[in-house]
PDB file of N, CA and C in Angstrom:
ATOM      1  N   UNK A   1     197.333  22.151 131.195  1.00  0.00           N
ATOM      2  CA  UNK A   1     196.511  22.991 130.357  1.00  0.00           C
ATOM      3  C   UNK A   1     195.453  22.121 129.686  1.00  0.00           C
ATOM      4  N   UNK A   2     194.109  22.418 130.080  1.00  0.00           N
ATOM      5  CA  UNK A   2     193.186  22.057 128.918  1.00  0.00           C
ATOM      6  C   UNK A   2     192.243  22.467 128.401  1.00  0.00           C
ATOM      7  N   UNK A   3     192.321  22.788 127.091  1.00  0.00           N
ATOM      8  CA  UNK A   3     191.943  23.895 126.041  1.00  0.00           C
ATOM      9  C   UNK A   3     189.608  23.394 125.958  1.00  0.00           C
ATOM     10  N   UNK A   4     189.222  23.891 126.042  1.00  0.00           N
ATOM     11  CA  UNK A   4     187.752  23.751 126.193  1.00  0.00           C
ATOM     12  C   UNK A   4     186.851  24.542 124.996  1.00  0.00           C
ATOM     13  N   UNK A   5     185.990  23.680 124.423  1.00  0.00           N
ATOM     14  CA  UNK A   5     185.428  24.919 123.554  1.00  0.00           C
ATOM     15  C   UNK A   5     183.659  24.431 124.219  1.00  0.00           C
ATOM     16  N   UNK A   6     183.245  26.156 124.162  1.00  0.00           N
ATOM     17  CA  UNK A   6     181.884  25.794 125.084  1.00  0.00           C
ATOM     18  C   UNK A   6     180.787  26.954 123.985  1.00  0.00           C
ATOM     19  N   UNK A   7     179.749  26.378 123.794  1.00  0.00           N
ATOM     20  CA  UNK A   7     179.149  27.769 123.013  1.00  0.00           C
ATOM     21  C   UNK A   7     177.359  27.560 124.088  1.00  0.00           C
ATOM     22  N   UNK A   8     177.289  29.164 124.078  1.00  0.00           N
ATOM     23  CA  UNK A   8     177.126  29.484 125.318  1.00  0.00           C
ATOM     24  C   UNK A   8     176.345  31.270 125.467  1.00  0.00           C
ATOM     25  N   UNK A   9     175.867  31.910 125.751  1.00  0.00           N
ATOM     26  CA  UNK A   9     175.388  33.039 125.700  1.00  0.00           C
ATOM     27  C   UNK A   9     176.632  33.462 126.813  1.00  0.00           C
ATOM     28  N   UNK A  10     176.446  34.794 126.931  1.00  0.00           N
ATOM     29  CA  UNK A  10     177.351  35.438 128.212  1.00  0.00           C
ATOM     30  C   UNK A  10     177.038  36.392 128.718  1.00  0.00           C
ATOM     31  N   UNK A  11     177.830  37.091 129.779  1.00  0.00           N
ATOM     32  CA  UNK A  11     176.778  38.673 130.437  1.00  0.00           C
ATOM     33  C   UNK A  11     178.538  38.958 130.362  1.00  0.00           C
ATOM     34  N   UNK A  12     177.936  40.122 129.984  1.00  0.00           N
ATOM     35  CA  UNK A  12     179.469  41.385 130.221  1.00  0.00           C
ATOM     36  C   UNK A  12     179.021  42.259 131.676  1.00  0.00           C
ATOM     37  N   UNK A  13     180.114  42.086 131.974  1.00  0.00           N
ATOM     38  CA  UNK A  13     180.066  42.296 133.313  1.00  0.00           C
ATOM     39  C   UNK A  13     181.413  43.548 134.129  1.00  0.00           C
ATOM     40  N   UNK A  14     181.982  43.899 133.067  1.00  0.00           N
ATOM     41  CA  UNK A  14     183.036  45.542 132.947  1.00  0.00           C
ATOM     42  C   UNK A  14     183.788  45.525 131.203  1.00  0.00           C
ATOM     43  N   UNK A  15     183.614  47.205 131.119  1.00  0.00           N
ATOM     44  CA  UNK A  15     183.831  47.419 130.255  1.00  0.00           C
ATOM     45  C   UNK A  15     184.100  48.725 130.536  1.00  0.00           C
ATOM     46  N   UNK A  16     185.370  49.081 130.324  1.00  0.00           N
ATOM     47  CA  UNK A  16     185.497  50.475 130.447  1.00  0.00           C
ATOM     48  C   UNK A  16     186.442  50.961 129.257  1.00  0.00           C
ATOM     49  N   UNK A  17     186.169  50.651 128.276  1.00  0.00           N
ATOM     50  CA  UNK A  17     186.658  51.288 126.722  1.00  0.00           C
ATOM     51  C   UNK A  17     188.199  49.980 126.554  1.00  0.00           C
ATOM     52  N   UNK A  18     188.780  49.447 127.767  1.00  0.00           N
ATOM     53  CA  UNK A  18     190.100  49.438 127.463  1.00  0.00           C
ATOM     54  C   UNK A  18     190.025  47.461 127.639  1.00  0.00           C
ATOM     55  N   UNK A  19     189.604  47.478 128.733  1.00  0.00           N
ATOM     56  CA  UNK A  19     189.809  45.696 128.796  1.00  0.00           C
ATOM     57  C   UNK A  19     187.665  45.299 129.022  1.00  0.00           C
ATOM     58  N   UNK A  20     187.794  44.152 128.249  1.00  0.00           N
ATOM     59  CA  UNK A  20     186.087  43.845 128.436  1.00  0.00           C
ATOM     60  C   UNK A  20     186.486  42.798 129.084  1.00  0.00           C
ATOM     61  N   UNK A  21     185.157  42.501 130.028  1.00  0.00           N
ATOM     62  CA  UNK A  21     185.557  41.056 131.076  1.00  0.00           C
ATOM     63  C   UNK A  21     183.597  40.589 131.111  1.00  0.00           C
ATOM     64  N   UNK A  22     183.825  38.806 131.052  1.00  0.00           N
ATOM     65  CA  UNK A  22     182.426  38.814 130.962  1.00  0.00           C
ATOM     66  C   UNK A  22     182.495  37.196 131.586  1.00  0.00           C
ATOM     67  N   UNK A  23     181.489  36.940 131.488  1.00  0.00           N
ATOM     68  CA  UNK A  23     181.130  35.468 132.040  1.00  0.00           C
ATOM     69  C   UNK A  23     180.474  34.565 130.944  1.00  0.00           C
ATOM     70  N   UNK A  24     180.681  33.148 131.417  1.00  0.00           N
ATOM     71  CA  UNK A  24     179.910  32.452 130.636  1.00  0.00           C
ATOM     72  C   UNK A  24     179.821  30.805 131.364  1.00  0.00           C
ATOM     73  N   UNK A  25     178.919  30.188 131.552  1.00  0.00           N
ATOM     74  CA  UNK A  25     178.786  29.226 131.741  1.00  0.00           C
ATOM     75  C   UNK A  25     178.812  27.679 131.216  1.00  0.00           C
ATOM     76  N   UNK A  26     179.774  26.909 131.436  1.00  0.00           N
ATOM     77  CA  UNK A  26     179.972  25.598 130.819  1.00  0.00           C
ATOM     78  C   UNK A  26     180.035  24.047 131.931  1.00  0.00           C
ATOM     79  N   UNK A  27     179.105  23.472 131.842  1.00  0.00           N
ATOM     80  CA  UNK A  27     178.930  22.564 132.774  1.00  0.00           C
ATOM     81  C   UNK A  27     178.719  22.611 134.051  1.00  0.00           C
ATOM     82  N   UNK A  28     177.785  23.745 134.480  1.00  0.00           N
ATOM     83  CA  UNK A  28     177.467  24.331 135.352  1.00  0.00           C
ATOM     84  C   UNK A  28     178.241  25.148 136.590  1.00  0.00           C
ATOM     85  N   UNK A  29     179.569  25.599 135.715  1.00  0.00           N
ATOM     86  CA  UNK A  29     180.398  25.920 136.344  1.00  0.00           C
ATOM     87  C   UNK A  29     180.656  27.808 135.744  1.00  0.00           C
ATOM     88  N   UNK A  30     180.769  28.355 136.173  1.00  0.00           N
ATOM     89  CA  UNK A  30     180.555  29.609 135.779  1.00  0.00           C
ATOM     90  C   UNK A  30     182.218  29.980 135.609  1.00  0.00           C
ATOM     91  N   UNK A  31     182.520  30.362 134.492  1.00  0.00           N
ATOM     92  CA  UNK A  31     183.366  31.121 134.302  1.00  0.00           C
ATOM     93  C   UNK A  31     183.735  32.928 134.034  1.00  0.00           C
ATOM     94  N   UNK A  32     184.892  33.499 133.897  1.00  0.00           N
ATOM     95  CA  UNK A  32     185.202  34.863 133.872  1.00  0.00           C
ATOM     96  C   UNK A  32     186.132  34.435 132.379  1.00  0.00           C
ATOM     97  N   UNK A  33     186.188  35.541 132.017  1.00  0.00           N
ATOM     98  CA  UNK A  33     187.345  35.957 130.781  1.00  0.00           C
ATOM     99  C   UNK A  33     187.436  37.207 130.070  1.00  0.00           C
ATOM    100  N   UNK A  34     188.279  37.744 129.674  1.00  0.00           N
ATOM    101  CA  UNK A  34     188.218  39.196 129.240  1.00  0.00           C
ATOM    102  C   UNK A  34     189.618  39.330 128.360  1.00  0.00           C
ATOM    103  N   UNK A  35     189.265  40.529 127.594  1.00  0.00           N
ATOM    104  CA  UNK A  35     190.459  40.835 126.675  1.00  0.00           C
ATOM    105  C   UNK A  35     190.806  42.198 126.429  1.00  0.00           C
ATOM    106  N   UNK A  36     191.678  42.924 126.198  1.00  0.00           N
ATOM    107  CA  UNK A  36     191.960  44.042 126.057  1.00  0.00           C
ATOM    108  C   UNK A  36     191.494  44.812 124.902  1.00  0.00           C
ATOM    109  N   UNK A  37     190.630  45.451 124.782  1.00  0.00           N
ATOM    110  CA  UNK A  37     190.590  46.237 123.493  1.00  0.00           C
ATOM    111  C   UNK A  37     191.069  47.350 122.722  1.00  0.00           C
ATOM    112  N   UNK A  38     192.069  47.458 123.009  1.00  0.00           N
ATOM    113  CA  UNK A  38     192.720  48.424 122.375  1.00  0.00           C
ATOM    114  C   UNK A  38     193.046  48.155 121.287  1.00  0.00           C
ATOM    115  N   UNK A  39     192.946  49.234 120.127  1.00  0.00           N
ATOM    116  CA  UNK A  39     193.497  48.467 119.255  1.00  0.00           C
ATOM    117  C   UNK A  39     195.264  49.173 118.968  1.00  0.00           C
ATOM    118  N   UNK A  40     195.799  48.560 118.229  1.00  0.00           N
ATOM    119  CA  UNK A  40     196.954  48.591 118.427  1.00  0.00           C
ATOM    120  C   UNK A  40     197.420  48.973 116.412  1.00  0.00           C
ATOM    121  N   UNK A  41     198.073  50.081 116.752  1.00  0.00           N
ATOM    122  CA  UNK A  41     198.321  50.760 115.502  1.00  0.00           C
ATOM    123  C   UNK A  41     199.843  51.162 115.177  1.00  0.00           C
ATOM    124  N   UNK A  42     200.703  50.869 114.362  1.00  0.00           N
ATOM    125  CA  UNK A  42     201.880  51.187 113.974  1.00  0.00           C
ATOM    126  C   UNK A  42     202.205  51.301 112.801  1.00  0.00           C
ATOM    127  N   UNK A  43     203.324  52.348 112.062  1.00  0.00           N
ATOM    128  CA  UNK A  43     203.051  52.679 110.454  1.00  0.00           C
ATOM    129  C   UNK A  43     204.817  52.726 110.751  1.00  0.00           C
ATOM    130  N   UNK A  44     205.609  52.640 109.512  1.00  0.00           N
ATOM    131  CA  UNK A  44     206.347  52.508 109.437  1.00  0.00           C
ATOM    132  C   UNK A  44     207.006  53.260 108.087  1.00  0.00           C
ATOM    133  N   UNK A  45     207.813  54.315 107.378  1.00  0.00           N
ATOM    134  CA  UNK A  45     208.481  54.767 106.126  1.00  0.00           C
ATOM    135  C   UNK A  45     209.634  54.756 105.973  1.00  0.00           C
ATOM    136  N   UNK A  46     209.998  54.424 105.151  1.00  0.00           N
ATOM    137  CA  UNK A  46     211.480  54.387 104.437  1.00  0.00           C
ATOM    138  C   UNK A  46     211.881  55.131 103.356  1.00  0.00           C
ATOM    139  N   UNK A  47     212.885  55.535 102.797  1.00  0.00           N
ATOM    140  CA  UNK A  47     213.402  55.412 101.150  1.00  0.00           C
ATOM    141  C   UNK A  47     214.788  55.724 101.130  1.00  0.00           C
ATOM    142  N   UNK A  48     214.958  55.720  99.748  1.00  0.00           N
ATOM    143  CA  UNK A  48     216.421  56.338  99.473  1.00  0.00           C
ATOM    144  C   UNK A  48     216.296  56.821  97.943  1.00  0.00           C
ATOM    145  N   UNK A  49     217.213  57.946  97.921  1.00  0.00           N
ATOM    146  CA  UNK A  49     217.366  58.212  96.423  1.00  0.00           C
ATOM    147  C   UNK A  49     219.156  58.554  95.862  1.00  0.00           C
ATOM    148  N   UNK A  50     219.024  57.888  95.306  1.00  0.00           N
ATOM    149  CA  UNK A  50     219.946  57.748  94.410  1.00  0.00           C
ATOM    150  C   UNK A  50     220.184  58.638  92.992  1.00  0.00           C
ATOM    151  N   UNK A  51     221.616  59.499  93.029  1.00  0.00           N
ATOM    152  CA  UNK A  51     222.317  60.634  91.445  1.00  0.00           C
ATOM    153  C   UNK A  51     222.507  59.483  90.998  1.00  0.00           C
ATOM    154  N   UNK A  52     221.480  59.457  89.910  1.00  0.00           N
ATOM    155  CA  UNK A  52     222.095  58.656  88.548  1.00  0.00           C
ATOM    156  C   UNK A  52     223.327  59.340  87.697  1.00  0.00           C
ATOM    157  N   UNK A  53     222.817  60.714  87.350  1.00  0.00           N
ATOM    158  CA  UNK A  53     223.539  61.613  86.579  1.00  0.00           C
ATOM    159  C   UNK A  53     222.698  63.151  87.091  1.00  0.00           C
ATOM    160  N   UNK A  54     223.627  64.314  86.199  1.00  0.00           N
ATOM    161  CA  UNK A  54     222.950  65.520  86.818  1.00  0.00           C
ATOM    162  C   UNK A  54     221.776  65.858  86.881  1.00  0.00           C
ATOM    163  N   UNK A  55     221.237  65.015  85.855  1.00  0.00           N
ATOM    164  CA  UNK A  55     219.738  65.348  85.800  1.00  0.00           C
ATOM    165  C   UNK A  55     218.501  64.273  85.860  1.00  0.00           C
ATOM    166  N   UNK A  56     219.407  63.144  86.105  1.00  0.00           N
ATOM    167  CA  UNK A  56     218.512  62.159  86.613  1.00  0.00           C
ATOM    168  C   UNK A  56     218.746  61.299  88.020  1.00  0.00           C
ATOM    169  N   UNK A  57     217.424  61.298  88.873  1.00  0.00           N
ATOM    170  CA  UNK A  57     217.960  60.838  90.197  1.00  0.00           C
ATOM    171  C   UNK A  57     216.290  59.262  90.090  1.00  0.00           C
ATOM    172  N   UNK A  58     217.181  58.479  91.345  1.00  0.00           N
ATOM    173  CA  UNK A  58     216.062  57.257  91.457  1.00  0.00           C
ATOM    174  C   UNK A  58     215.578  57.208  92.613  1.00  0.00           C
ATOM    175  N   UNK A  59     214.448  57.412  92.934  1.00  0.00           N
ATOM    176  CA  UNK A  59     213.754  57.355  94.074  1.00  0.00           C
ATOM    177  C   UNK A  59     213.105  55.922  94.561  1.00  0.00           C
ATOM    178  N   UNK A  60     213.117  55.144  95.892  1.00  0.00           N
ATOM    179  CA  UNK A  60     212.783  54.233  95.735  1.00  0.00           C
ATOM    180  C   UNK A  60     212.112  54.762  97.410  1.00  0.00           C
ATOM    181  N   UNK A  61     210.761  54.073  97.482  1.00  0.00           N
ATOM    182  CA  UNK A  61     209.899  54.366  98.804  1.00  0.00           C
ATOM    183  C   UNK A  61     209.208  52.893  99.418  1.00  0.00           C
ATOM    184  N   UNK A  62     209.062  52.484 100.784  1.00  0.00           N
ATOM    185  CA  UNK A  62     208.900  51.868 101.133  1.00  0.00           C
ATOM    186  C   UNK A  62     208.237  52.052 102.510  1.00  0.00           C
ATOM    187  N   UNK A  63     206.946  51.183 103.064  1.00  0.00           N
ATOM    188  CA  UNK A  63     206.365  51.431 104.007  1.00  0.00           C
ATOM    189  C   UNK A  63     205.765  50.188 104.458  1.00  0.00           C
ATOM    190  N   UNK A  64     205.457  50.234 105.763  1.00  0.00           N
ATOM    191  CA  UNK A  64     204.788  49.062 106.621  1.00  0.00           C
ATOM    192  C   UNK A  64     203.263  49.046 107.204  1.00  0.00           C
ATOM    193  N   UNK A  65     202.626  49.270 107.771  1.00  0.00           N
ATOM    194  CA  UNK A  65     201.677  49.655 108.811  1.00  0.00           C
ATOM    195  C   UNK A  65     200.812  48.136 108.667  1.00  0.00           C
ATOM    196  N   UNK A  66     200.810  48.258 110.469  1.00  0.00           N
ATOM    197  CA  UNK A  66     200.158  47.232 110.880  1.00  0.00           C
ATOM    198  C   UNK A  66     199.144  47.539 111.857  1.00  0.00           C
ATOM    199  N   UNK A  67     198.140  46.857 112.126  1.00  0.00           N
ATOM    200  CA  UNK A  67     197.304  47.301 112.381  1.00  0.00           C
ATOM    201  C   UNK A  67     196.389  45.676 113.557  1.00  0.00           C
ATOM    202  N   UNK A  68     195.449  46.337 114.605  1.00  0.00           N
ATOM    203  CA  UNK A  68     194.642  44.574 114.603  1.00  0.00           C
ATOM    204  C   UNK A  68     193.504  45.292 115.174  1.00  0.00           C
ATOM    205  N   UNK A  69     192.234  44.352 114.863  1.00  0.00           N
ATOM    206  CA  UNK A  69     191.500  44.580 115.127  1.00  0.00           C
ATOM    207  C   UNK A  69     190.030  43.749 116.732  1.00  0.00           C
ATOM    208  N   UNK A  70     190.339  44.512 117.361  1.00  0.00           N
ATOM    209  CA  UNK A  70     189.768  43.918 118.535  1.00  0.00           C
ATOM    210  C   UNK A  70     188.256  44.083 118.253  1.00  0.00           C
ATOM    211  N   UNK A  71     187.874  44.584 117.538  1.00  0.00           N
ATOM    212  CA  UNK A  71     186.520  45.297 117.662  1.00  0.00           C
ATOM    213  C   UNK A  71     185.910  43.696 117.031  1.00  0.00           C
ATOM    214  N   UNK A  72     186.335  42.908 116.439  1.00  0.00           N
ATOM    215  CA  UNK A  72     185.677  41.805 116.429  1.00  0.00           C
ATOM    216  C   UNK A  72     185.062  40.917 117.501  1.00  0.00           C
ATOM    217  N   UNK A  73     185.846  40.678 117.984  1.00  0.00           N
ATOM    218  CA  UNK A  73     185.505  39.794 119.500  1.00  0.00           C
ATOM    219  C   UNK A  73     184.958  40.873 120.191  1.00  0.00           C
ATOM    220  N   UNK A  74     184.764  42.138 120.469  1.00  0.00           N
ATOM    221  CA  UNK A  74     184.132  42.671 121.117  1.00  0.00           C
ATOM    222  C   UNK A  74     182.369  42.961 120.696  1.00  0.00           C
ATOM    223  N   UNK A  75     182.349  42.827 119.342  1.00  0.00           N
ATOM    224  CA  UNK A  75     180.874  42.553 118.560  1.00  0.00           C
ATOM    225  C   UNK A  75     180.351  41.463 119.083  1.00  0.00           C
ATOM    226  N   UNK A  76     181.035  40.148 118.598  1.00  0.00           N
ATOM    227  CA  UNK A  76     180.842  38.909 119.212  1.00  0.00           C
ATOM    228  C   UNK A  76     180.336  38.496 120.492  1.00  0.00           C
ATOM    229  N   UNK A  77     180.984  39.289 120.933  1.00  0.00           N
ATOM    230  CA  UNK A  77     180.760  39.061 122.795  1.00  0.00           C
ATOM    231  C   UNK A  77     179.251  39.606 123.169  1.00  0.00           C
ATOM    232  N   UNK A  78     179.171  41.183 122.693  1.00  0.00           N
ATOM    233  CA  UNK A  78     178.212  41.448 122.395  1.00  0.00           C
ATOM    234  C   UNK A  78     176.728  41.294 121.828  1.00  0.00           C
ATOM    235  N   UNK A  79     176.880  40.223 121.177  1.00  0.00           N
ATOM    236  CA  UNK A  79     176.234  39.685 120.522  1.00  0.00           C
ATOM    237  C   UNK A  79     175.600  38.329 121.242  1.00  0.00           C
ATOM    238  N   UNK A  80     176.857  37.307 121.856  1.00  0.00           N
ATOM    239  CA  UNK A  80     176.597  36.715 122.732  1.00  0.00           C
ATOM    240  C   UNK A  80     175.726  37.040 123.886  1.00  0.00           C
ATOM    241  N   UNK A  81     176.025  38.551 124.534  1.00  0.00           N
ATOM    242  CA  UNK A  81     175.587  38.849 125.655  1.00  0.00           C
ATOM    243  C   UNK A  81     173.719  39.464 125.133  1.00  0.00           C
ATOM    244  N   UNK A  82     173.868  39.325 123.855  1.00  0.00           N
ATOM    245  CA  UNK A  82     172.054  39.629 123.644  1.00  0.00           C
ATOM    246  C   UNK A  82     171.169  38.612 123.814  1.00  0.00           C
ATOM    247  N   UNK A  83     171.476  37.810 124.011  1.00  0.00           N
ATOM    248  CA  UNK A  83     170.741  35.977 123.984  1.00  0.00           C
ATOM    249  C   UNK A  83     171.193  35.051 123.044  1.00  0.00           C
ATOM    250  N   UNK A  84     172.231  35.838 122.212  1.00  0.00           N
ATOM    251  CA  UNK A  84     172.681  34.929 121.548  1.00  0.00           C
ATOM    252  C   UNK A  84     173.562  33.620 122.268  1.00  0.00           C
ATOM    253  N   UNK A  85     173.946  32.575 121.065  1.00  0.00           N
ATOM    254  CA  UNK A  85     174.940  31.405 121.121  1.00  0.00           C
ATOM    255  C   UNK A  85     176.500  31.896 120.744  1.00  0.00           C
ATOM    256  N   UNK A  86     177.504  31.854 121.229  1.00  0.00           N
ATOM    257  CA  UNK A  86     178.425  32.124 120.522  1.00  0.00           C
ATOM    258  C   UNK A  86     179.363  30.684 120.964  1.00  0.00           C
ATOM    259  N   UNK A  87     180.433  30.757 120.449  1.00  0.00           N
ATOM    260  CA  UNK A  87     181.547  29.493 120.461  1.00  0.00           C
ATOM    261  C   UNK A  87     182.776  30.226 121.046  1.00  0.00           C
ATOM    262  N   UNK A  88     183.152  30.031 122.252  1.00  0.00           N
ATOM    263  CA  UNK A  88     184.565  30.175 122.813  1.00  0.00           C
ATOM    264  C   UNK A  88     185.248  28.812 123.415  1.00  0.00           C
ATOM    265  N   UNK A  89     186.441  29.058 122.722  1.00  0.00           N
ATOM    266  CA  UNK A  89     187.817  28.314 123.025  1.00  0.00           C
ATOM    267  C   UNK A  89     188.796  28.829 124.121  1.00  0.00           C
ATOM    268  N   UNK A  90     188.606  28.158 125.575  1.00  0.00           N
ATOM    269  CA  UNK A  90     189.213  28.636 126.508  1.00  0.00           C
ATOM    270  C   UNK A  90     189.691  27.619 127.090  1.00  0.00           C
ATOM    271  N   UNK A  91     190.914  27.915 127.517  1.00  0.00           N
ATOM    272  CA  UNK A  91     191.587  27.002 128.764  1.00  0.00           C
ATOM    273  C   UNK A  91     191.376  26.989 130.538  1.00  0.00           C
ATOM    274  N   UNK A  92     190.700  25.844 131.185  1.00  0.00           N
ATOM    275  CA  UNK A  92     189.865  25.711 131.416  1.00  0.00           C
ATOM    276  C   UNK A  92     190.608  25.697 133.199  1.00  0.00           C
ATOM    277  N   UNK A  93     192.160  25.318 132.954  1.00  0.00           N
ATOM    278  CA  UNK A  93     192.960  25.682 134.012  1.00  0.00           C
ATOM    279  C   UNK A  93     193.399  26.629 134.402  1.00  0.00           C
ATOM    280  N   UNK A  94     193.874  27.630 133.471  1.00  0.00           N
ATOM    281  CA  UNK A  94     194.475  28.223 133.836  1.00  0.00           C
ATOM    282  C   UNK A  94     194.195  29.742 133.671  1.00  0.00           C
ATOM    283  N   UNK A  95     193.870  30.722 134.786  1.00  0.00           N
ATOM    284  CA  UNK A  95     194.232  31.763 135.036  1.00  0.00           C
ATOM    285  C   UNK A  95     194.798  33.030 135.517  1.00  0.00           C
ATOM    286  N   UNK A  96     194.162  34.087 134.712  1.00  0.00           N
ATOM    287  CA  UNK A  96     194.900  35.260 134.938  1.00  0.00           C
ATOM    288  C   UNK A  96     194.428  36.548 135.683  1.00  0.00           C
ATOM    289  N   UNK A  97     194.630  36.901 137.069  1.00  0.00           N
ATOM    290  CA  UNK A  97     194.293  37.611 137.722  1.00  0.00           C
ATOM    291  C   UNK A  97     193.880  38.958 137.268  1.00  0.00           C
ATOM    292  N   UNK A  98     193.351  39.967 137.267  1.00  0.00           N
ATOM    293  CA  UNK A  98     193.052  41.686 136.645  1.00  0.00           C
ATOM    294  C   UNK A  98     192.355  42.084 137.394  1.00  0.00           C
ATOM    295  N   UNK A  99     192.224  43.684 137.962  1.00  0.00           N
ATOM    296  CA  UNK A  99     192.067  44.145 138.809  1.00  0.00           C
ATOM    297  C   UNK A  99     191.430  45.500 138.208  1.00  0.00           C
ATOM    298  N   UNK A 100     190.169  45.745 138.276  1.00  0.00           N
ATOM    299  CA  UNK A 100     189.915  47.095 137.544  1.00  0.00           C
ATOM    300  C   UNK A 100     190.304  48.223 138.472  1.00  0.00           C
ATOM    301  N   UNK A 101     190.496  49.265 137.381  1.00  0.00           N
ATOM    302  CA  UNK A 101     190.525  50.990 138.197  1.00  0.00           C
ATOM    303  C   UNK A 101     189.730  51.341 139.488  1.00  0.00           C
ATOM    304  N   UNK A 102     188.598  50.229 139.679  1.00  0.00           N
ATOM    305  CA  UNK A 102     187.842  50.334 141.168  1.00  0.00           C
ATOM    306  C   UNK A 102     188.409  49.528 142.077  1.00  0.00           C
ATOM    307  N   UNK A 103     189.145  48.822 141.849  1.00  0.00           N
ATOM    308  CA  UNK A 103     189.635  47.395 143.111  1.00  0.00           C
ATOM    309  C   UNK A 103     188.564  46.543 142.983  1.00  0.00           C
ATOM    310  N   UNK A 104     188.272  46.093 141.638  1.00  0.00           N
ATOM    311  CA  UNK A 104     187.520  45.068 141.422  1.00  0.00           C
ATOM    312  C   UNK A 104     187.980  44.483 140.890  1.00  0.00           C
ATOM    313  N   UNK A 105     188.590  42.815 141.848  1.00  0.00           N
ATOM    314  CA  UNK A 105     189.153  41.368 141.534  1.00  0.00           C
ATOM    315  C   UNK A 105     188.749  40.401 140.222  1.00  0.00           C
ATOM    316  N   UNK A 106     189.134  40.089 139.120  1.00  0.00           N
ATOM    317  CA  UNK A 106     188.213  39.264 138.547  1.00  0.00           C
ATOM    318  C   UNK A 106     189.949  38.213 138.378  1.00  0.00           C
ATOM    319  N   UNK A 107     189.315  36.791 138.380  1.00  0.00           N
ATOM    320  CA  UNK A 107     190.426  35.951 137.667  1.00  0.00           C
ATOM    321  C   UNK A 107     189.829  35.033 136.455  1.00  0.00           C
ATOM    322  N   UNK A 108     190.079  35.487 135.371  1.00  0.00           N
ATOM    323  CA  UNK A 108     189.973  35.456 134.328  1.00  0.00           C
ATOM    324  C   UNK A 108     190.907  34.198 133.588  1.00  0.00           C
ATOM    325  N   UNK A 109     190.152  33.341 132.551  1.00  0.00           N
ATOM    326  CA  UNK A 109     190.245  32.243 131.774  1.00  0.00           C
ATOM    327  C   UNK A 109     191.313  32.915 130.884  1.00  0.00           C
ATOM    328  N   UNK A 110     192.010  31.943 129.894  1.00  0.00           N
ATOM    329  CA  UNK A 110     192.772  32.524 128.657  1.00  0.00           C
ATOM    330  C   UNK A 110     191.992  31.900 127.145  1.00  0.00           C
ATOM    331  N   UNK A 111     191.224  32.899 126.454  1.00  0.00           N
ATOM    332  CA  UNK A 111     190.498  32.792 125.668  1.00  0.00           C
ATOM    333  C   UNK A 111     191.529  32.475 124.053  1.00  0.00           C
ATOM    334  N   UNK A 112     191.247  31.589 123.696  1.00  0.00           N
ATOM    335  CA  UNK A 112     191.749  31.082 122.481  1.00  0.00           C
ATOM    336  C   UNK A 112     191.122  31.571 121.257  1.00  0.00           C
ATOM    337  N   UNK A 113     189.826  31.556 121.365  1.00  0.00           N
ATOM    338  CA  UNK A 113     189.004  32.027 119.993  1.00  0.00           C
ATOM    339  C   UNK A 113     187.780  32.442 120.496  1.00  0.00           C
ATOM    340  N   UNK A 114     186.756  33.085 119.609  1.00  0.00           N
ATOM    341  CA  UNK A 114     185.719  33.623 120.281  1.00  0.00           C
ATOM    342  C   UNK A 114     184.864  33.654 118.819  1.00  0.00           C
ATOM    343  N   UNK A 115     183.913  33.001 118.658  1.00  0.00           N
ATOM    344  CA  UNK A 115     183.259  33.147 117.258  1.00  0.00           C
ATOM    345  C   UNK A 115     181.558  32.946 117.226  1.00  0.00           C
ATOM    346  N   UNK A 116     180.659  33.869 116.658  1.00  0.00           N
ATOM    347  CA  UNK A 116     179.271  33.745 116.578  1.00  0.00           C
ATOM    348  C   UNK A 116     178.760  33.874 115.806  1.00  0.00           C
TER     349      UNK A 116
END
């Protein structure tokens, strides 16, 4: 594994609401990489209540929700792909095959960070 940071403009090159996949060039070697955008949403509730006496009870409530946000790196990328510079952290060995809804092959980098 070796981790690469390259800053770099890029072309998006599929995007169909769910995974973005794009290119970018570092040492004249052209790369692929892409990430899923979905975002990913989960909420979570609890409680309990407790007879103190007949006329007094204790309610206690508790909740979670988590949440992430992809829409960052997808600005970014975006942003990259206008002429901008952006900074990605990718590993430079190793990838990961994906196959869009058309039978279109891409093998794709594993992106560490993505920042512009």
């Amino acid at each position: 594994m070796s981790t690469k940071t390259v800053t770099t403009g890029v072309s998006i090159i599929w995007d169909d609401s769910i995974v973005l996949v794009f290119q970018f060039t570092d040492g004249g070697t052209t790369y692929q990489a892409g990430f899923l955008h979905v975002g990913f949403q989960a909420q979570s509730q609890w409680g309990s209540t407790t007879q103190v006496s007949a006329i007094l009870q204790q309610t206690a409530q508790q909740g979670v929700q988590i949440s992430n946000d992809p829409g960052t790196w997808v600005e970014t990328v975006k942003y990259g792909a206008r002429g901008n510079q952006i900074s990605l952290t990718y590993d430079d060995s190793t990838t990961v095959n994906y196959t869009t809804q058309t039978a279109q092959p891409y093998s794709l980098q594993i992106l560490y960070s993505i920042a512009g």
